[in-house]
Protein backbone atom coordinates (compact mmCIF):
# COMPACT_ATOMS: atom_id res chain seq x y z
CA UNK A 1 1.01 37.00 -12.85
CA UNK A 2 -2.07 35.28 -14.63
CA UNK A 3 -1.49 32.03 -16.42
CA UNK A 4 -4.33 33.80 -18.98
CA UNK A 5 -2.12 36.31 -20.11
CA UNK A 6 0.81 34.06 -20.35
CA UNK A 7 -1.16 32.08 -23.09
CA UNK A 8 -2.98 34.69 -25.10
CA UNK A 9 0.99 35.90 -24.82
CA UNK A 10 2.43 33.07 -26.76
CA UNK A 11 -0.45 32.87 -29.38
CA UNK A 12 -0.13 36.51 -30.34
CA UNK A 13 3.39 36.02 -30.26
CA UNK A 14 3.03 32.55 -32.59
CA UNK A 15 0.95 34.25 -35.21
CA UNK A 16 1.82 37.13 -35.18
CA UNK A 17 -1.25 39.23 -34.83
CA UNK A 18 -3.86 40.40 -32.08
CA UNK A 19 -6.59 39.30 -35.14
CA UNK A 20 -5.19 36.15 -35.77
CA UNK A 21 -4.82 35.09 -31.74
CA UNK A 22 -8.23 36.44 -30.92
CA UNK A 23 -9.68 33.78 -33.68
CA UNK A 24 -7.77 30.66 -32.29
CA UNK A 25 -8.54 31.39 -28.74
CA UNK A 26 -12.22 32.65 -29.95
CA UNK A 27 -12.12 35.82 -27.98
CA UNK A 28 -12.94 39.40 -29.36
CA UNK A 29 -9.26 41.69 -30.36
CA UNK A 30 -10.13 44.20 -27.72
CA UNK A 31 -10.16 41.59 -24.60
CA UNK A 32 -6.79 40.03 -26.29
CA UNK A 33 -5.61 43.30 -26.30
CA UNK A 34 -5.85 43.99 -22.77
CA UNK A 35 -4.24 40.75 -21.65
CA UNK A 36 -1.47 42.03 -23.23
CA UNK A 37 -1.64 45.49 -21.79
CA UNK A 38 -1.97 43.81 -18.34
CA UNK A 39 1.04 41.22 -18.53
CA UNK A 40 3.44 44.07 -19.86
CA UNK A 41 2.72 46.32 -16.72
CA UNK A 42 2.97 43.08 -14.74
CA UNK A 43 6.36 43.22 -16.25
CA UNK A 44 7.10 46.71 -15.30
CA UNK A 45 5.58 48.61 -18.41
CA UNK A 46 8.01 47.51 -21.09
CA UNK A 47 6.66 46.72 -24.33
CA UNK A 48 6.22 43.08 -25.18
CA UNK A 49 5.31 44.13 -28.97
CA UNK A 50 5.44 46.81 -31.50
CA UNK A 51 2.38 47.55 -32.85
CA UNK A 52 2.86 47.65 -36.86
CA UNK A 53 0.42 48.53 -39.25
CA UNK A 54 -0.12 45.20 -40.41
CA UNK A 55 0.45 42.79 -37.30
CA UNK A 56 2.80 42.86 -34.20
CA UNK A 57 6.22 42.06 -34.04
CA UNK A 58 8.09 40.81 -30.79
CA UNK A 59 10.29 43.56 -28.63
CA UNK A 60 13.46 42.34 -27.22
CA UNK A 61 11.93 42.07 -23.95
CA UNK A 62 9.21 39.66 -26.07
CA UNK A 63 11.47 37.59 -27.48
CA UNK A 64 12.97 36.92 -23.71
CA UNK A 65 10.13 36.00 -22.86
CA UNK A 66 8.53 33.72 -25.42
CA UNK A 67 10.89 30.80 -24.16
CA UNK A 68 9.61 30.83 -20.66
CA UNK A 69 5.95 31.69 -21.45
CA UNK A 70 5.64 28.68 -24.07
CA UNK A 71 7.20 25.85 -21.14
CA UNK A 72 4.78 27.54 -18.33
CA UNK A 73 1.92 26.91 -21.04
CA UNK A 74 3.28 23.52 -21.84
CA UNK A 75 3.54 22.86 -18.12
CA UNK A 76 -0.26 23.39 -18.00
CA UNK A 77 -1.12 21.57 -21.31
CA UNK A 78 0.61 18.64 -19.48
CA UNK A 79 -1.13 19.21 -16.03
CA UNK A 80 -4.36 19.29 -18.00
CA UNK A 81 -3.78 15.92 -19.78
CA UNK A 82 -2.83 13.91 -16.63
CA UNK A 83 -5.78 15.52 -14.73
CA UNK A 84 -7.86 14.17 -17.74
CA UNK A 85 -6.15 11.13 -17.81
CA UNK A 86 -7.10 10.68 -13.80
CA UNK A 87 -10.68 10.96 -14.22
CA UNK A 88 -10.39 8.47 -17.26
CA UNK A 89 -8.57 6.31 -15.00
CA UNK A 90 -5.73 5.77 -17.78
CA UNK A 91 -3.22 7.30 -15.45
CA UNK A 92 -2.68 8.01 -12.28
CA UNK A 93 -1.82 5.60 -9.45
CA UNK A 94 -3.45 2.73 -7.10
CA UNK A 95 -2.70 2.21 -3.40
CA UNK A 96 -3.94 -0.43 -1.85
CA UNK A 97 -3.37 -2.78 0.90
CA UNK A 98 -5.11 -6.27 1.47
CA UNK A 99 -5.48 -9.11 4.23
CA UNK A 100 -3.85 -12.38 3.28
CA UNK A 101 -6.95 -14.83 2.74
CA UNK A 102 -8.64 -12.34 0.68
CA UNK A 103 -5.01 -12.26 -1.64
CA UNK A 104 -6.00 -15.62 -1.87
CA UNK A 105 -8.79 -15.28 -4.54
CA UNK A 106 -10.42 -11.63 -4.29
CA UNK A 107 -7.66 -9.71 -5.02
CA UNK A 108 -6.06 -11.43 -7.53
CA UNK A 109 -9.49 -11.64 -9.71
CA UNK A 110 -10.31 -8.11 -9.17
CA UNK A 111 -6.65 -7.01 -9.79
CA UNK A 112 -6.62 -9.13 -13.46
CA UNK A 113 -9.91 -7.48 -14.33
CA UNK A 114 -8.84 -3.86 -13.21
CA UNK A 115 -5.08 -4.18 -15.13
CA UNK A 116 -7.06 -5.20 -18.84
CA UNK A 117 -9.60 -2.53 -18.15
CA UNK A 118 -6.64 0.25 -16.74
CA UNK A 119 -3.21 -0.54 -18.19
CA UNK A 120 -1.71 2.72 -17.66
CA UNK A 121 -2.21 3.28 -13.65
CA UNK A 122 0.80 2.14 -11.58
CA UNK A 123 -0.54 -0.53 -9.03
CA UNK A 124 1.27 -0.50 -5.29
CA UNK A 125 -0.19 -3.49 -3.32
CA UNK A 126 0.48 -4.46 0.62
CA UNK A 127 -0.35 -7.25 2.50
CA UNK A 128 -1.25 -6.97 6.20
CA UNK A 129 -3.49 -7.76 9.17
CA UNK A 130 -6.80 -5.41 9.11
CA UNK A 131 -5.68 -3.05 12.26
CA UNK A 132 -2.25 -2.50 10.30
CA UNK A 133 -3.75 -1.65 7.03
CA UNK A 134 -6.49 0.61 8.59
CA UNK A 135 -3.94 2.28 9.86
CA UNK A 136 -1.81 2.88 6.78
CA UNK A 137 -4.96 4.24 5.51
CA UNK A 138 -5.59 6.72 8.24
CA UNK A 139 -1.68 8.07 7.50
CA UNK A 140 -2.44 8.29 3.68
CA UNK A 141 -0.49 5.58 2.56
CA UNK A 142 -3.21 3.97 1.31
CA UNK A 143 -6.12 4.76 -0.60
CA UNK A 144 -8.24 1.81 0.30
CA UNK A 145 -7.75 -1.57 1.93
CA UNK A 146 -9.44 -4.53 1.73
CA UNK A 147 -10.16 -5.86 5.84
CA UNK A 148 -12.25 -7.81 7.41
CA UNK A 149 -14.59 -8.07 10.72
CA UNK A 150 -11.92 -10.48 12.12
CA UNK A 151 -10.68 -8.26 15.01
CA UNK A 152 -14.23 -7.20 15.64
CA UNK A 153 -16.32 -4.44 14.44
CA UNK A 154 -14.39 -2.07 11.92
CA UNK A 155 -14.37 1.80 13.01
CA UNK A 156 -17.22 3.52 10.65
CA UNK A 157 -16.44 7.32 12.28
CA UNK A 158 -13.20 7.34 10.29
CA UNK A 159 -13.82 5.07 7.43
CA UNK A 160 -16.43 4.44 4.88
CA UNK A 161 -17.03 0.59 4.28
CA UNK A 162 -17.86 -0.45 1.01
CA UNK A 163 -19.50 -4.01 1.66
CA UNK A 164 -18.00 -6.97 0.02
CA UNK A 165 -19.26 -9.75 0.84
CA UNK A 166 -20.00 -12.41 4.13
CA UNK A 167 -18.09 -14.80 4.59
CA UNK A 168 -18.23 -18.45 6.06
CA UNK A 169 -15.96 -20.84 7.68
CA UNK A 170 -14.42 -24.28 7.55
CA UNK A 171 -12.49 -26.20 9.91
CA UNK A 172 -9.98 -28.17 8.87
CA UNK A 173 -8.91 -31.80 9.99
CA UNK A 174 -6.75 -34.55 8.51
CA UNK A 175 -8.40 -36.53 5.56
CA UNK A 176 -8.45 -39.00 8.44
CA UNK A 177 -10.07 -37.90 10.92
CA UNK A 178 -13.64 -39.17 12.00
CA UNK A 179 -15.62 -36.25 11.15
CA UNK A 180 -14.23 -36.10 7.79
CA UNK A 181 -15.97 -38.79 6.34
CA UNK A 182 -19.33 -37.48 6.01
CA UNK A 183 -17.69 -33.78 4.90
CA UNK A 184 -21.27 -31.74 6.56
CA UNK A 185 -21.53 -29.29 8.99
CA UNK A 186 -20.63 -29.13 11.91
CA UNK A 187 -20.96 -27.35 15.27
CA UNK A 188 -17.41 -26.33 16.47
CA UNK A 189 -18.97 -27.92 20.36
CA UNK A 190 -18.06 -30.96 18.69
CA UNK A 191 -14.00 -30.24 18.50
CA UNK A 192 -14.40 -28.77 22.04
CA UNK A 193 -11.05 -30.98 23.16
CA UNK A 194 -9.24 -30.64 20.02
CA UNK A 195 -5.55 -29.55 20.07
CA UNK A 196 -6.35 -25.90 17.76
CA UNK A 197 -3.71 -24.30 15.35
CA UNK A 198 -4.54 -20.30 15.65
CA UNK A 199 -2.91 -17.35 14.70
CA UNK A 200 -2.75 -16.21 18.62
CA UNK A 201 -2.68 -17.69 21.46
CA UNK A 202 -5.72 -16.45 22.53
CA UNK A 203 -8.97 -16.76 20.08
CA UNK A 204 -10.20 -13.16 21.07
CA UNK A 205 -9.93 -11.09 17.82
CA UNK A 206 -8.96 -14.21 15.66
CA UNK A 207 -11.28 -16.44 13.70
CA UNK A 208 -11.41 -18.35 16.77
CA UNK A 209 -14.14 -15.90 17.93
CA UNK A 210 -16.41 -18.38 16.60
CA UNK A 211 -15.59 -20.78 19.48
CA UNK A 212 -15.84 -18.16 21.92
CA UNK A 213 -20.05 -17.94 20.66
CA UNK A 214 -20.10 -21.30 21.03
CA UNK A 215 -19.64 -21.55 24.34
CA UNK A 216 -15.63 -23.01 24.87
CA UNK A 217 -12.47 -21.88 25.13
CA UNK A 218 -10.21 -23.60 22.37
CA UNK A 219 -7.11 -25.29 23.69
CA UNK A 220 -4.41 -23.22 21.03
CA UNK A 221 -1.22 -25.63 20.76
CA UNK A 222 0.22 -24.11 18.07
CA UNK A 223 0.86 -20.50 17.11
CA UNK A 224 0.94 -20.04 13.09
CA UNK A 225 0.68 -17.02 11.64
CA UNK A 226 0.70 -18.20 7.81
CA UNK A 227 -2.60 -19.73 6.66
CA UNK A 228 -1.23 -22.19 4.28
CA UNK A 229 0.83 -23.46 7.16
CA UNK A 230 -1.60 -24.23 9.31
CA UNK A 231 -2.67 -26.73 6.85
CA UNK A 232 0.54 -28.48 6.82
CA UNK A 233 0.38 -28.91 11.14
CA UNK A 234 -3.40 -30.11 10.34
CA UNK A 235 -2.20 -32.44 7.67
CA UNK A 236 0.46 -33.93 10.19
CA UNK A 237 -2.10 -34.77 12.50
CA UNK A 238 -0.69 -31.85 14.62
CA UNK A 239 -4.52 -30.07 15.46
CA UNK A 240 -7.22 -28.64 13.69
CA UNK A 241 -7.58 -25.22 12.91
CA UNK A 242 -10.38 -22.71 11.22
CA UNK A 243 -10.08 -21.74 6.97
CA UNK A 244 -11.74 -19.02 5.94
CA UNK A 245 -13.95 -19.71 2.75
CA UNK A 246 -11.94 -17.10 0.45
CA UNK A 247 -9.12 -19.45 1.03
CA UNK A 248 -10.72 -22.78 0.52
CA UNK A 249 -10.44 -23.44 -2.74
CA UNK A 250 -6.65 -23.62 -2.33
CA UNK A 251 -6.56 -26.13 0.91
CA UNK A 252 -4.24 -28.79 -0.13
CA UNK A 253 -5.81 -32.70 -0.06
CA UNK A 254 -4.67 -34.22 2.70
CA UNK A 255 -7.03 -31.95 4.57
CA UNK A 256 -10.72 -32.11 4.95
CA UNK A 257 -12.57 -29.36 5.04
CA UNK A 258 -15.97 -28.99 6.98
CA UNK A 259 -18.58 -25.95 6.98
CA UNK A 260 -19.10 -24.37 9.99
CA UNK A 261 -22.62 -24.42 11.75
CA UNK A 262 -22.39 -20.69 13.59
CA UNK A 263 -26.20 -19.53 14.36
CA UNK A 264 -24.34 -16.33 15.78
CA UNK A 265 -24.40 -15.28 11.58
CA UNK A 266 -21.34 -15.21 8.94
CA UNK A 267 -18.33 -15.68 10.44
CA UNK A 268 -16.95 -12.73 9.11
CA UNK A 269 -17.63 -9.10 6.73
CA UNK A 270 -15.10 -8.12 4.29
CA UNK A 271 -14.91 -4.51 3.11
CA UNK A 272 -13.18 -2.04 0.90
CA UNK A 273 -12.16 0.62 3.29
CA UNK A 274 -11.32 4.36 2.43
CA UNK A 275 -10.85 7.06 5.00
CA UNK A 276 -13.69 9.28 5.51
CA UNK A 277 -13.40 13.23 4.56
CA UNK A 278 -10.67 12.72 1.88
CA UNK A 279 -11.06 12.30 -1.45
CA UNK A 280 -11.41 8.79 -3.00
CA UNK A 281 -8.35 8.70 -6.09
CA UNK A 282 -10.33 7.72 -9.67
CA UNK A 283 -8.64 4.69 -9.58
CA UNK A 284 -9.43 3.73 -6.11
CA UNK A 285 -13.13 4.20 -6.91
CA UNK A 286 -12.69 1.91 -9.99
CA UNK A 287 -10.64 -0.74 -8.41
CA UNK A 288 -13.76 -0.34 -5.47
CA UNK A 289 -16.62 -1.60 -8.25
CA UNK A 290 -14.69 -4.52 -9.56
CA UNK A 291 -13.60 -5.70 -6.21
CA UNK A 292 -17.82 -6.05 -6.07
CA UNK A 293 -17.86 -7.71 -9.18
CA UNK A 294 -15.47 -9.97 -8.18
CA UNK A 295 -16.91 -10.33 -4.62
CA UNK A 296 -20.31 -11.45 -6.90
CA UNK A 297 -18.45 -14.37 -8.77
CA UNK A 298 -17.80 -16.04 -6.03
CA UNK A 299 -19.99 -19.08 -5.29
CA UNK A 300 -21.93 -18.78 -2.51
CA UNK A 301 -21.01 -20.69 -0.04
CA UNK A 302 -17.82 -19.30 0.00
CA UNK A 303 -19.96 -15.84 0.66
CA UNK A 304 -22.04 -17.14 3.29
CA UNK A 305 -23.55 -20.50 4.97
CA UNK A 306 -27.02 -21.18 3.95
């Protein structure tokens, strides 16, 4: 049964008159006419209206029907408004999953800026390590995430990266320690005996990577899978251990932070991440352009080492 003749239906049926229906809906009488004619022997033949001289008047079989024609045609009215309200991004919902450094200033810029600009769409956030959340994306339970190179190149055959930004390291010692003093570069070769605070105890996939191109094999002491943490084993004179720069700005002051000389290039990529051959939500494309804007405010060398 057509939807169309459901609707020309219930305007006949609210005014009264093929004339009168045909004007609102700004088709000729004739084509309202046979909408009619083809929902009634839909219906098996039985008159919907009697044709009066002046106007139509409902049947009894009409009247039965008016209630259920007028909530399918409400049903669509209200399809029609979300759908519009999706593309307008003022409804609709946003799925989205996140590593924890870039939760650390990123996220939380991009997600104040998307909220004033799209009050109405219902926000579901997760937190995770890149593999995890790639893979929440692959089984649609997210409709982007936000990873990183950290792990190694990211998978381009099933997702579509949306470049953030580059991002540098620091390595972090206590406010004490020698190299902290003159707070510049330095080559990682230099902590080559250091006790090392990682998230694993090997440095293969971890930010410790960047040892790994500089030719040694950190010694890991301690295991620590919460950035902020780490800082408080570096702080107690415990190791040092590697910040990324999304996360500096929040390194507490007993700790000394030092840029990282790595010739192999920026330590690490971040991305936005959707899956390839599915469509990208309105709301995931918008929340996509203002993670850029916010990847563009922040200062540089948290982007990238000169």
């Amino acid at each position: 049964m057509s939807t169309v003749w459901l609707r020309v239906f219930v305007e006949v049926a609210r005014h009264g008159s093929f004339t009168v229906a045909a004007r609102t809906l700004g088709w000729t009488q004739s084509a309202v006419s046979r909408q009619v004619s083809s929902l009634e022997g839909a219906l098996g033949g039985a008159p919907l209206f009697d044709r009066l001289p002046r106007g139509v008047r409902l049947t009894e079989a009409g009247r039965v029907l008016v209630p259920y024609a007028e909530a399918v045609a409400e049903t669509l009215r209200g399809a029609g408004r979300e759908l519009a309200a999706l593309r307008a991004v003022a409804g609709g919902r946003l799925r989205f999953g996140a590593f924890a450094t870039a939760d650390a200033a990123l996220v939380p810029h991009a997600l104040a800026v998307f909220r004033t600009r799209h009050p109405h769409v219902a926000v579901h956030r997760e937190e995770g390590f890149t593999p995890a959340l790639l893979e929440r994306l692959t089984a649609g339970h997210l409709d982007l995430a936000v990873v990183s190179t950290t792990s190694g190149d990211l998978p381009t055959a099933a997702y579509t990266l949306h470049h953030l930004l580059d991002e540098s390291l620091y390595v972090a010692v206590p406010a004490g320690h020698p190299l902290a003093a003159g707070r510049g570069p330095v080559r990682l070769g230099l902590l080559a005996d250091a006790d090392w605070i990682s998230g694993g105890r090997g440095p293969e996939g971890t930010l410790l990577d960047a040892a790994l191109r500089q030719g040694f094999r950190p010694r890991i002491v301690h295991v620590v899978g919460e950035w902020t943490a780490k800082q408080g084993y570096v702080a107690a004179g415990l190791g040092v251990t590697l910040v990324p720069a999304l996360a500096a700005a929040s390194v507490r002051p007993d700790v000394a932070l030092l840029p990282v000389l790595d010739e192999g290039g920026p330590a690490r990529a971040v991305y936005a991440a959707t899956a390839r051959g599915r469509s990208l939500p309105p709301a995931a494309e918008a929340f996509v352009g203002v993670l850029r804007e916010s990847a563009a405010r922040i200062p540089r060398a948290a982007r990238t080492m000169a």
